[in-house]
PDB file of N, CA and C in Angstrom:
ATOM      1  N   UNK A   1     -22.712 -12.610 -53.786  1.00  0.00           N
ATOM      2  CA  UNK A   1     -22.473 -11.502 -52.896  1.00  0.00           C
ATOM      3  C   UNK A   1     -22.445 -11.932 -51.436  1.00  0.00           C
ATOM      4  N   UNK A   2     -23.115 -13.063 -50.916  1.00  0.00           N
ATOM      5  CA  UNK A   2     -22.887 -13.733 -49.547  1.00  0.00           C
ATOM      6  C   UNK A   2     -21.454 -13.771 -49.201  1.00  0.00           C
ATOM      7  N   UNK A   3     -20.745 -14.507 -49.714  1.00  0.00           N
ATOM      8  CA  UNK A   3     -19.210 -14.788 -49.396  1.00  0.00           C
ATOM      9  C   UNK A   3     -18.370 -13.593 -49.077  1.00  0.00           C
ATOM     10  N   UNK A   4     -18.707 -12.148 -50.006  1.00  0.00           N
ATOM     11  CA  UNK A   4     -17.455 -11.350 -49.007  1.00  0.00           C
ATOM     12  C   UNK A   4     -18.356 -11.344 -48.115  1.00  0.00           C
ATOM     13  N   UNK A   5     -19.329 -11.050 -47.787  1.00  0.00           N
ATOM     14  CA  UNK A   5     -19.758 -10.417 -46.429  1.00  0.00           C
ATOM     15  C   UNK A   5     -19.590 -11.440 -45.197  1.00  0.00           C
ATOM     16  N   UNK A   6     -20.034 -12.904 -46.029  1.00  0.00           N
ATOM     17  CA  UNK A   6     -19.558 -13.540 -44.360  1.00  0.00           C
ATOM     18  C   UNK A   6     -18.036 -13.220 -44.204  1.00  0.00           C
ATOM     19  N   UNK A   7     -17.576 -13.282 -45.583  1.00  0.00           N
ATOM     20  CA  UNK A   7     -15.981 -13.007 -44.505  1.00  0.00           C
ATOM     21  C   UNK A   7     -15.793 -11.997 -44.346  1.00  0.00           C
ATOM     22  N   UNK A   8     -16.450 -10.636 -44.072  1.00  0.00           N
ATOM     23  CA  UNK A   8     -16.561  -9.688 -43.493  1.00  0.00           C
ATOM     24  C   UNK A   8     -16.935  -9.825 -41.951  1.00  0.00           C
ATOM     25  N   UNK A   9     -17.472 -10.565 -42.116  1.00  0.00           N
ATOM     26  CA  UNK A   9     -18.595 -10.867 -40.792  1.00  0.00           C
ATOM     27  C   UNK A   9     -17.681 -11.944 -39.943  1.00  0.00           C
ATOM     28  N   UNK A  10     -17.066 -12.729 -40.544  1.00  0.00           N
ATOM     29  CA  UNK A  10     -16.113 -13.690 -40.122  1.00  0.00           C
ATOM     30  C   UNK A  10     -14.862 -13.194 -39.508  1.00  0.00           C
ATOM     31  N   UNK A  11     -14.321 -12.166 -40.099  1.00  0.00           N
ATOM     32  CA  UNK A  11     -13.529 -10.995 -40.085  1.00  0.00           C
ATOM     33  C   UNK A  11     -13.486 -10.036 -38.755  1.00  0.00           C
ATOM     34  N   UNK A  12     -14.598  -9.734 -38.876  1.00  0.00           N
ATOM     35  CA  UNK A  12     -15.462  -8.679 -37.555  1.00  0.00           C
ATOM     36  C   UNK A  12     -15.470  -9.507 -36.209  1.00  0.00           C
ATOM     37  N   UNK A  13     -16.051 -10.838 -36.463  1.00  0.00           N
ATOM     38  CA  UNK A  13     -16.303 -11.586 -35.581  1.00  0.00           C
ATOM     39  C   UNK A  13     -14.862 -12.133 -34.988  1.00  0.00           C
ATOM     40  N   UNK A  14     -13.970 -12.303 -35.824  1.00  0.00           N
ATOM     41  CA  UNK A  14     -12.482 -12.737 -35.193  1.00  0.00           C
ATOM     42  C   UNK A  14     -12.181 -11.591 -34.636  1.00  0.00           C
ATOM     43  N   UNK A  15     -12.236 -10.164 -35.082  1.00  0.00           N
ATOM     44  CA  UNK A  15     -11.868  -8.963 -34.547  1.00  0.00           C
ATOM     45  C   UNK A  15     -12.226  -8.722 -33.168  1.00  0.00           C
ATOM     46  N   UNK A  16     -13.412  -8.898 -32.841  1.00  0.00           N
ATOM     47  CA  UNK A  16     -14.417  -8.974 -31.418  1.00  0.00           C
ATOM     48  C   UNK A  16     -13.528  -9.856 -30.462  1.00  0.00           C
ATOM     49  N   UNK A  17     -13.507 -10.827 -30.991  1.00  0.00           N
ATOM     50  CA  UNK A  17     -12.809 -12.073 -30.090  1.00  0.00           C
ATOM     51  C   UNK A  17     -11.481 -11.626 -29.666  1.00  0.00           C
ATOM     52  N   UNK A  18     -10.996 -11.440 -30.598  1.00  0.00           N
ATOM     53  CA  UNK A  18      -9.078 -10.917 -30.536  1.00  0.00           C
ATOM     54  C   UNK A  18      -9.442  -9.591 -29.383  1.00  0.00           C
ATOM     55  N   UNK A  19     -10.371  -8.740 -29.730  1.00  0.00           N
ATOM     56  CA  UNK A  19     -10.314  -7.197 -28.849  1.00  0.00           C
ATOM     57  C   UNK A  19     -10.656  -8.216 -27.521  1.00  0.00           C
ATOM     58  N   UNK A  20     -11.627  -8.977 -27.421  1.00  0.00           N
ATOM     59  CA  UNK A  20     -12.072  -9.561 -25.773  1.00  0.00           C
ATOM     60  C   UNK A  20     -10.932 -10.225 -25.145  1.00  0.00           C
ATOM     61  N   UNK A  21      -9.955 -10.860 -26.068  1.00  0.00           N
ATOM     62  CA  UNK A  21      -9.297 -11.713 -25.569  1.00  0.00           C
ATOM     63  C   UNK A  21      -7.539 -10.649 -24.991  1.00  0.00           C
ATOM     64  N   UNK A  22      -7.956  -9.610 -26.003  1.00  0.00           N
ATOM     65  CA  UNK A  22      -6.920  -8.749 -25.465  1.00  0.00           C
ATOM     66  C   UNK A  22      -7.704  -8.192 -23.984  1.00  0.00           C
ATOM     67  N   UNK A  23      -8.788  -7.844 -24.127  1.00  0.00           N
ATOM     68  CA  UNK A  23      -8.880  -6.773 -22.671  1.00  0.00           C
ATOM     69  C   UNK A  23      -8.841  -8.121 -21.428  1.00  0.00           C
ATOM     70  N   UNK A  24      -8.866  -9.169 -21.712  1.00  0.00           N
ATOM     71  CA  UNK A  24      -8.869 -10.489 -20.362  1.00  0.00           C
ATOM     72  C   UNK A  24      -7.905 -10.185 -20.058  1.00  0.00           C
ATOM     73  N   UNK A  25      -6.731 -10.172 -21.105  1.00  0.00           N
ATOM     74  CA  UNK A  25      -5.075  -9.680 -20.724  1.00  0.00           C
ATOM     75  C   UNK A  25      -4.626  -8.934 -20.256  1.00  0.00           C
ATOM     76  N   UNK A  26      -5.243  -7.548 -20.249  1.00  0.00           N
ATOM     77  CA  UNK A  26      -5.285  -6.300 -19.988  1.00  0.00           C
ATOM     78  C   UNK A  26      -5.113  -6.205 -18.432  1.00  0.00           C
ATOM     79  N   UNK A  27      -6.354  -6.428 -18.613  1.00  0.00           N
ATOM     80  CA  UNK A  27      -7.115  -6.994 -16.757  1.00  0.00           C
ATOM     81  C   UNK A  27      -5.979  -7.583 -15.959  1.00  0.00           C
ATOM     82  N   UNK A  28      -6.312  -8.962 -16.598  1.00  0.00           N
ATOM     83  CA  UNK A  28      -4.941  -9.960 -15.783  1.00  0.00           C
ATOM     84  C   UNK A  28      -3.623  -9.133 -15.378  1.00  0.00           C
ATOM     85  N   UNK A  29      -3.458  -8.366 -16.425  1.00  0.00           N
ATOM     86  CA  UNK A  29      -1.980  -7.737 -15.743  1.00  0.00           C
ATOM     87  C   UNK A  29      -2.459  -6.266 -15.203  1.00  0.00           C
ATOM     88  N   UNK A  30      -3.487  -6.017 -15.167  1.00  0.00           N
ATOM     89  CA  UNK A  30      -3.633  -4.980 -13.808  1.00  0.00           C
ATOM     90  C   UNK A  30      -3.826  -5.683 -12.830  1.00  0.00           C
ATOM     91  N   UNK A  31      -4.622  -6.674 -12.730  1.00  0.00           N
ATOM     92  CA  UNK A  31      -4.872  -7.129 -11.479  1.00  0.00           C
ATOM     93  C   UNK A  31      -3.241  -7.560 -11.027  1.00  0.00           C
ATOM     94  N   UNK A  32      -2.401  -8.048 -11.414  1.00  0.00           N
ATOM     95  CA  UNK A  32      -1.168  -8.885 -11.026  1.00  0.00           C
ATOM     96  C   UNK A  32      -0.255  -7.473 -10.395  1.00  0.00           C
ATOM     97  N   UNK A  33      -0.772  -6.406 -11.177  1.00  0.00           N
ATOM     98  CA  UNK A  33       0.229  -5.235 -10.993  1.00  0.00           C
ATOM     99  C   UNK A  33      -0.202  -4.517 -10.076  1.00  0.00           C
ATOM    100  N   UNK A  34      -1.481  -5.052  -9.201  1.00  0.00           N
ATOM    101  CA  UNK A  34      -2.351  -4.231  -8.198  1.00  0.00           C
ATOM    102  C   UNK A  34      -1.822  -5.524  -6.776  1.00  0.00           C
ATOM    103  N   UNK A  35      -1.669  -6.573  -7.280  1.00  0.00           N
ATOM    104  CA  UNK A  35      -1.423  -7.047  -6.287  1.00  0.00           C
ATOM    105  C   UNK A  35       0.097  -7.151  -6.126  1.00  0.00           C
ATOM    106  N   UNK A  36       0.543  -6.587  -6.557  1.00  0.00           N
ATOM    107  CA  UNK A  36       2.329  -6.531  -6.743  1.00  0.00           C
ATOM    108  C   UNK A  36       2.257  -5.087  -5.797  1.00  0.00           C
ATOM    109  N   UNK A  37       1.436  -3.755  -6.049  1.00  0.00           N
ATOM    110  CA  UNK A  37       1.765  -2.828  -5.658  1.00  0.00           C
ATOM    111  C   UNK A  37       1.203  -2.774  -4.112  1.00  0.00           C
ATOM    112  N   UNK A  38       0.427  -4.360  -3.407  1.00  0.00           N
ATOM    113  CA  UNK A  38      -0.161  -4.389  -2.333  1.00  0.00           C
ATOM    114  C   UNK A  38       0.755  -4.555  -1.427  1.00  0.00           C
ATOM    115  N   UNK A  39       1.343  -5.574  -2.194  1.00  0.00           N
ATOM    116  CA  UNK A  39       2.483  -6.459  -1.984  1.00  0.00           C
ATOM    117  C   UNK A  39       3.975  -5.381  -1.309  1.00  0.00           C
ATOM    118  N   UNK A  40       3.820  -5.074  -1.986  1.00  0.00           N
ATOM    119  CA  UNK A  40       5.729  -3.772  -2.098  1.00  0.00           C
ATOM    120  C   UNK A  40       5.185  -2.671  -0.844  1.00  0.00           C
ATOM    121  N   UNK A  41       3.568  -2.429  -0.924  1.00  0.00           N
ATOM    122  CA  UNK A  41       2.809  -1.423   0.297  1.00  0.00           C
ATOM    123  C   UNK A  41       3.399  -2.002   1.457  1.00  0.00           C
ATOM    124  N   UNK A  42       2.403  -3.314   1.644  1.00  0.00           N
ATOM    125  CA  UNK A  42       2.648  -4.280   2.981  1.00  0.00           C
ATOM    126  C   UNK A  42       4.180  -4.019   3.548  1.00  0.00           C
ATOM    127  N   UNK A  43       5.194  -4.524   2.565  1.00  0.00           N
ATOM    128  CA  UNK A  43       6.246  -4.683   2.724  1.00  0.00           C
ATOM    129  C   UNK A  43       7.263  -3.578   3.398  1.00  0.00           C
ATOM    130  N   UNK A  44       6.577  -2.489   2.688  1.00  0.00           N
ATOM    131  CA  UNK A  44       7.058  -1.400   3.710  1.00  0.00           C
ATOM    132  C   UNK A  44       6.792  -0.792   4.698  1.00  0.00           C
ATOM    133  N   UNK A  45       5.808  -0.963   5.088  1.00  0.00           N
ATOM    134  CA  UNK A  45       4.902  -0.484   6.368  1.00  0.00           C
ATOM    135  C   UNK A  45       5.414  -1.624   7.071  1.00  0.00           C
ATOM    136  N   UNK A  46       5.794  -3.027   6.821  1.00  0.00           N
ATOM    137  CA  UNK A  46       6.596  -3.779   8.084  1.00  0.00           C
ATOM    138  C   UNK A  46       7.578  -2.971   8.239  1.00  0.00           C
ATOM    139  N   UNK A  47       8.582  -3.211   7.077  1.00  0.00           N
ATOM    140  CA  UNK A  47       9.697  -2.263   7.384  1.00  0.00           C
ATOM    141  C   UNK A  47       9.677  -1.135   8.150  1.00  0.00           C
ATOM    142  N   UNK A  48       8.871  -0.165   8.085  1.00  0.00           N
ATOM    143  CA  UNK A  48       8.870   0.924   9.056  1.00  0.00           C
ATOM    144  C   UNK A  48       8.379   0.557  10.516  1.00  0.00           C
ATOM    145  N   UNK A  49       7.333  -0.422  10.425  1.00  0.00           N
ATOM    146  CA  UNK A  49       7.091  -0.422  11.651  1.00  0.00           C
ATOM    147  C   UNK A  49       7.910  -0.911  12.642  1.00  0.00           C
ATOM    148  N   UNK A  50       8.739  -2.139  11.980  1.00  0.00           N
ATOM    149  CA  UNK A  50      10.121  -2.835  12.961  1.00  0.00           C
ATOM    150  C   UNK A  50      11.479  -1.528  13.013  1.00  0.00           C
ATOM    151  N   UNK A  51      11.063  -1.000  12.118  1.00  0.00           N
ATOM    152  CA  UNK A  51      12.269  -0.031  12.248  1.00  0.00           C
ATOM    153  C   UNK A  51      12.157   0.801  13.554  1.00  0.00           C
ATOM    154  N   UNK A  52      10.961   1.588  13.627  1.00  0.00           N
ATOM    155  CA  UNK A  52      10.555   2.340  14.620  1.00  0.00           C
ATOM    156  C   UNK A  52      10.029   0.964  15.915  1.00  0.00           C
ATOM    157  N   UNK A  53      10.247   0.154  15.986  1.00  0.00           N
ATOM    158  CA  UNK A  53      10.006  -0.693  17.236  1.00  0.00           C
ATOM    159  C   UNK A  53      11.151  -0.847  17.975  1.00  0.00           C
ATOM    160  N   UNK A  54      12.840  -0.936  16.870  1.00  0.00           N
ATOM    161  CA  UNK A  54      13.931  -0.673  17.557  1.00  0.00           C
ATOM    162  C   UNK A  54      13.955   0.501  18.122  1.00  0.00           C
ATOM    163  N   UNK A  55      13.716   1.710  17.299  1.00  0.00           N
ATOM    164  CA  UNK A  55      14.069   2.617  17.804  1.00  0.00           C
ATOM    165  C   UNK A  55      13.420   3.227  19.430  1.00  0.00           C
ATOM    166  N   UNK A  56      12.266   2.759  19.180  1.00  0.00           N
ATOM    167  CA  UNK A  56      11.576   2.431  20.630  1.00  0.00           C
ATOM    168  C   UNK A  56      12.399   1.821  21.348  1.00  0.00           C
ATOM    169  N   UNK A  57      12.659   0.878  21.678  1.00  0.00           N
ATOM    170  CA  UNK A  57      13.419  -0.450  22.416  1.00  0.00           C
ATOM    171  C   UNK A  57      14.585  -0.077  22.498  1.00  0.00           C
ATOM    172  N   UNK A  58      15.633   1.052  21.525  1.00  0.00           N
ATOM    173  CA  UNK A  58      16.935   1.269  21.849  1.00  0.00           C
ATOM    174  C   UNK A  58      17.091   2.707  22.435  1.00  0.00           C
ATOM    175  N   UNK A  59      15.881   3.065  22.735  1.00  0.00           N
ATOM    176  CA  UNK A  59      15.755   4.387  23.573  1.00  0.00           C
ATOM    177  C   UNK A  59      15.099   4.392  24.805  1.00  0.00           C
ATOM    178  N   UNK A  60      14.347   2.865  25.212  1.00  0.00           N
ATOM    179  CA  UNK A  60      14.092   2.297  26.464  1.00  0.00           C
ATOM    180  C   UNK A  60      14.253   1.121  26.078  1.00  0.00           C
ATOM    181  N   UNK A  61      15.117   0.730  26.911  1.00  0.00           N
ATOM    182  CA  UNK A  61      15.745  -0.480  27.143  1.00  0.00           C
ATOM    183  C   UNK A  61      14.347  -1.359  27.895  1.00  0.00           C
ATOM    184  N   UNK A  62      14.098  -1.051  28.874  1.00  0.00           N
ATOM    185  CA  UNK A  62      13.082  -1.696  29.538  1.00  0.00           C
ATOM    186  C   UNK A  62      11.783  -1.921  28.988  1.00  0.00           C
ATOM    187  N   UNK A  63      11.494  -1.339  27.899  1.00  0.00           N
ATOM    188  CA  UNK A  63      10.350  -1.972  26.986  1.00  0.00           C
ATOM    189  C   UNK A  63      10.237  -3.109  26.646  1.00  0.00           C
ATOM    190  N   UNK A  64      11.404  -4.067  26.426  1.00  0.00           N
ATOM    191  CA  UNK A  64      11.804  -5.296  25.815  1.00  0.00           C
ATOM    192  C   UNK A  64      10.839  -6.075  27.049  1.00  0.00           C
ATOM    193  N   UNK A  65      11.378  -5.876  28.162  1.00  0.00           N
ATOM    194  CA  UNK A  65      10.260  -6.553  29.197  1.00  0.00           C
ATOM    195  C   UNK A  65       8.703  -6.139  29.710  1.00  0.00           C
ATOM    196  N   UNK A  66       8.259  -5.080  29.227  1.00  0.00           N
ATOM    197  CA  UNK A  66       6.575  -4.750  28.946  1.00  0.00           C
ATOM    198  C   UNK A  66       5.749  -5.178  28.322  1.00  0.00           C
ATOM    199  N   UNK A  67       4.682  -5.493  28.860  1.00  0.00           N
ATOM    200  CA  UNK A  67       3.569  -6.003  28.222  1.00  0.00           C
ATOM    201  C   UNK A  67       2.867  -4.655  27.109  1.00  0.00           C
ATOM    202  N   UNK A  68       2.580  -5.433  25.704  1.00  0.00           N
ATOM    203  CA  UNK A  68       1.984  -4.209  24.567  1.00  0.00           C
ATOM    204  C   UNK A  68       1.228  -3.358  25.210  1.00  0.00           C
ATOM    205  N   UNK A  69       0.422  -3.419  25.917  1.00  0.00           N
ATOM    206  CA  UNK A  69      -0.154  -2.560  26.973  1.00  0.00           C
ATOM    207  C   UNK A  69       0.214  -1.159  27.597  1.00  0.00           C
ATOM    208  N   UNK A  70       1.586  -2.002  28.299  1.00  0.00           N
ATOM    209  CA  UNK A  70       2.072  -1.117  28.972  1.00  0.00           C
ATOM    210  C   UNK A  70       3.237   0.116  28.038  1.00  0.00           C
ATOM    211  N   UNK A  71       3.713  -1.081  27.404  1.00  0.00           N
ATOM    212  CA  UNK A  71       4.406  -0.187  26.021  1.00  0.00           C
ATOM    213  C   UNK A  71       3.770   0.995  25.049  1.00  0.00           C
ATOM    214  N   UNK A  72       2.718   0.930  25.031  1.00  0.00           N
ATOM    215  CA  UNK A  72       1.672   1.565  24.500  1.00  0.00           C
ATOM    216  C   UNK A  72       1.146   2.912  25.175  1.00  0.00           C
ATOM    217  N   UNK A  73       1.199   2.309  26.945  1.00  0.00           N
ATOM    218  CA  UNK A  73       0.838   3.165  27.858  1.00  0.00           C
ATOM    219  C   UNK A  73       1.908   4.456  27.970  1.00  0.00           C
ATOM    220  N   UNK A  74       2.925   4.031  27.986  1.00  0.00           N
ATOM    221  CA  UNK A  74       4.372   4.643  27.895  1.00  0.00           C
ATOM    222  C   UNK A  74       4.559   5.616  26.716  1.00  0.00           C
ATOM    223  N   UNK A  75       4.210   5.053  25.418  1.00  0.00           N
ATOM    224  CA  UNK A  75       4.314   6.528  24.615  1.00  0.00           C
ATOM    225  C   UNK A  75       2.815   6.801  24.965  1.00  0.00           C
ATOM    226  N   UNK A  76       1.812   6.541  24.798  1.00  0.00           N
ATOM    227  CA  UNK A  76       0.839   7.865  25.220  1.00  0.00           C
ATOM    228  C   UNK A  76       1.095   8.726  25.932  1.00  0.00           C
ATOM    229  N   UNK A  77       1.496   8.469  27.245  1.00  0.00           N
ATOM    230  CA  UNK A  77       2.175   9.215  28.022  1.00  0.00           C
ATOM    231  C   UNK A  77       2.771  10.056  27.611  1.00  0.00           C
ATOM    232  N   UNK A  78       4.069   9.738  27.159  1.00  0.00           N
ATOM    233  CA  UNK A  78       5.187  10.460  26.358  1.00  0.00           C
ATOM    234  C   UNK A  78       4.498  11.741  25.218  1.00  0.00           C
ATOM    235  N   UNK A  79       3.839  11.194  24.962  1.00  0.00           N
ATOM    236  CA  UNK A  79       3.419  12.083  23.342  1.00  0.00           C
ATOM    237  C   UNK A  79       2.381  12.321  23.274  1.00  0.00           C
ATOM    238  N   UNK A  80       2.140  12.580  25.220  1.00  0.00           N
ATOM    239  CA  UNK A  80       1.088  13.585  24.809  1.00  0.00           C
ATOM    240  C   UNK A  80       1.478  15.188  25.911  1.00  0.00           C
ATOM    241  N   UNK A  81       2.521  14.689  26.441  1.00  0.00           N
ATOM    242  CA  UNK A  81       3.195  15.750  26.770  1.00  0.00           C
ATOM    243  C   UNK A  81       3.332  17.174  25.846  1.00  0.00           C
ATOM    244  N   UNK A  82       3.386  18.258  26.608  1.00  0.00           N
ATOM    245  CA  UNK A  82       3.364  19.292  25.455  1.00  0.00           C
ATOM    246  C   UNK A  82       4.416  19.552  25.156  1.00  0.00           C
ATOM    247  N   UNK A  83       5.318  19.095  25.420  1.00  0.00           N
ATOM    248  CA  UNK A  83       6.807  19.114  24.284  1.00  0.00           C
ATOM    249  C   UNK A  83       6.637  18.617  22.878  1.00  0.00           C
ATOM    250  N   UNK A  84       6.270  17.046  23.003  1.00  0.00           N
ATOM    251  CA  UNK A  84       5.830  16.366  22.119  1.00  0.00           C
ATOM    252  C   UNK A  84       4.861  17.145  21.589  1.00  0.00           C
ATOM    253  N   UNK A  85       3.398  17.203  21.628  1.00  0.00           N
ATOM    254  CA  UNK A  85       2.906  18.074  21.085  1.00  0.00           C
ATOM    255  C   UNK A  85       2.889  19.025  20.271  1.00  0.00           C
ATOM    256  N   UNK A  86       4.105  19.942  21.255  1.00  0.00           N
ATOM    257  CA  UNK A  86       4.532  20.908  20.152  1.00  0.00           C
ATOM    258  C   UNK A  86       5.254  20.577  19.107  1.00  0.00           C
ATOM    259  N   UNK A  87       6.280  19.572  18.756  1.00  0.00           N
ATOM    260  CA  UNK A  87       6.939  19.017  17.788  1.00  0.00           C
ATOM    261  C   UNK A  87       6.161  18.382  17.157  1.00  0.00           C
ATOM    262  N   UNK A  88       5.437  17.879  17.621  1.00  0.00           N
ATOM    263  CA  UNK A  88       3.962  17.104  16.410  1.00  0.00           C
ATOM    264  C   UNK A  88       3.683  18.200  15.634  1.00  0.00           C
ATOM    265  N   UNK A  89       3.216  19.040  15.997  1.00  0.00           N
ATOM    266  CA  UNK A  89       2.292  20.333  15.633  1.00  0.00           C
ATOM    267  C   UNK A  89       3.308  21.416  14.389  1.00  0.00           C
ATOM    268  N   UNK A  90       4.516  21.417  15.188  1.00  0.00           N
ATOM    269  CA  UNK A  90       5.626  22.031  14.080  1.00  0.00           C
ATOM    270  C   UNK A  90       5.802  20.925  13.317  1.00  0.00           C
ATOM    271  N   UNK A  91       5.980  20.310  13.417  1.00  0.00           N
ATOM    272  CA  UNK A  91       6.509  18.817  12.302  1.00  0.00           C
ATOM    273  C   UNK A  91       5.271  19.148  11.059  1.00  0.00           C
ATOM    274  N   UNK A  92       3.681  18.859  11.505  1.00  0.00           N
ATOM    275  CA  UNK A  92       2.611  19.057  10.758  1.00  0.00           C
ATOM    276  C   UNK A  92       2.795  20.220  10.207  1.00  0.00           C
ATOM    277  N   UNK A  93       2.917  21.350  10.469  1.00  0.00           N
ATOM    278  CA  UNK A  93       2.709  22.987   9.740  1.00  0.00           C
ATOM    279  C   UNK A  93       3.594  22.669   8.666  1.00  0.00           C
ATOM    280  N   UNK A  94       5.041  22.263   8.916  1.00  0.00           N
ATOM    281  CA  UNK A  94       5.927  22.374   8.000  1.00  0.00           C
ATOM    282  C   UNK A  94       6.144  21.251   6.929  1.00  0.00           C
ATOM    283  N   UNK A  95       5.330  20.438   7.177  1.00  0.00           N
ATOM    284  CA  UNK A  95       4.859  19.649   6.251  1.00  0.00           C
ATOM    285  C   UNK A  95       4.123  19.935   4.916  1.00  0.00           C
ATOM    286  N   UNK A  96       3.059  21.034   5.870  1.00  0.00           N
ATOM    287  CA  UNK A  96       1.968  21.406   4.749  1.00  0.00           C
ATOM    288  C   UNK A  96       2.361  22.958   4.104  1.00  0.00           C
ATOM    289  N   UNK A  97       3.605  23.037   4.758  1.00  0.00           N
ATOM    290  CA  UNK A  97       4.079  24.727   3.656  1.00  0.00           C
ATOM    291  C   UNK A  97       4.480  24.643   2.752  1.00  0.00           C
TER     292      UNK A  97
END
């Protein structure tokens, strides 16, 4: 009566191994698919940000020669005007309707 049970047990015990060796796999390709989706994030937030840096720069020309500082200083300025403001503010409402 020993023999089926070790290979029951032999059985069980390959089963354990095979389930551990599947969830390592599991893992591995979340992790690969978490750093893929960091990856494609990053990638677009450059994209937007150079996008909107032209669009800065092709709506003042003279930014190209400002220090980040002063470029910086320039839309604060800008956007915090209450024009701006108000288009912030409508932009937000109608976002969230």
């Amino acid at each position: 009566m020993t023999k089926p049970r070790e290979k029951t047990l032999e059985k069980l015990t390959a089963e354990i191994e095979d389930g551990k060796k599947k969830i390592r796999q599991f893992e591995n390709r979340e992790k690969m698919l978490r750093q893929k989706l960091s990856k494609e994030e990053r990638r677009t937030r450059s994209h937007r940000l150079i996008v909107r840096g032209a669009v800065f720069e092709s709506i003042v020309p003279e930014a190209k020669d400002m220090t980040d500082e002063e470029a910086a200083a320039l839309l604060r300025l800008a956007l915090t005007s209450q024009p701006a403001r108000e288009y912030v503010k409508k932009r937000a409402e109608g976002a969230t309707s």
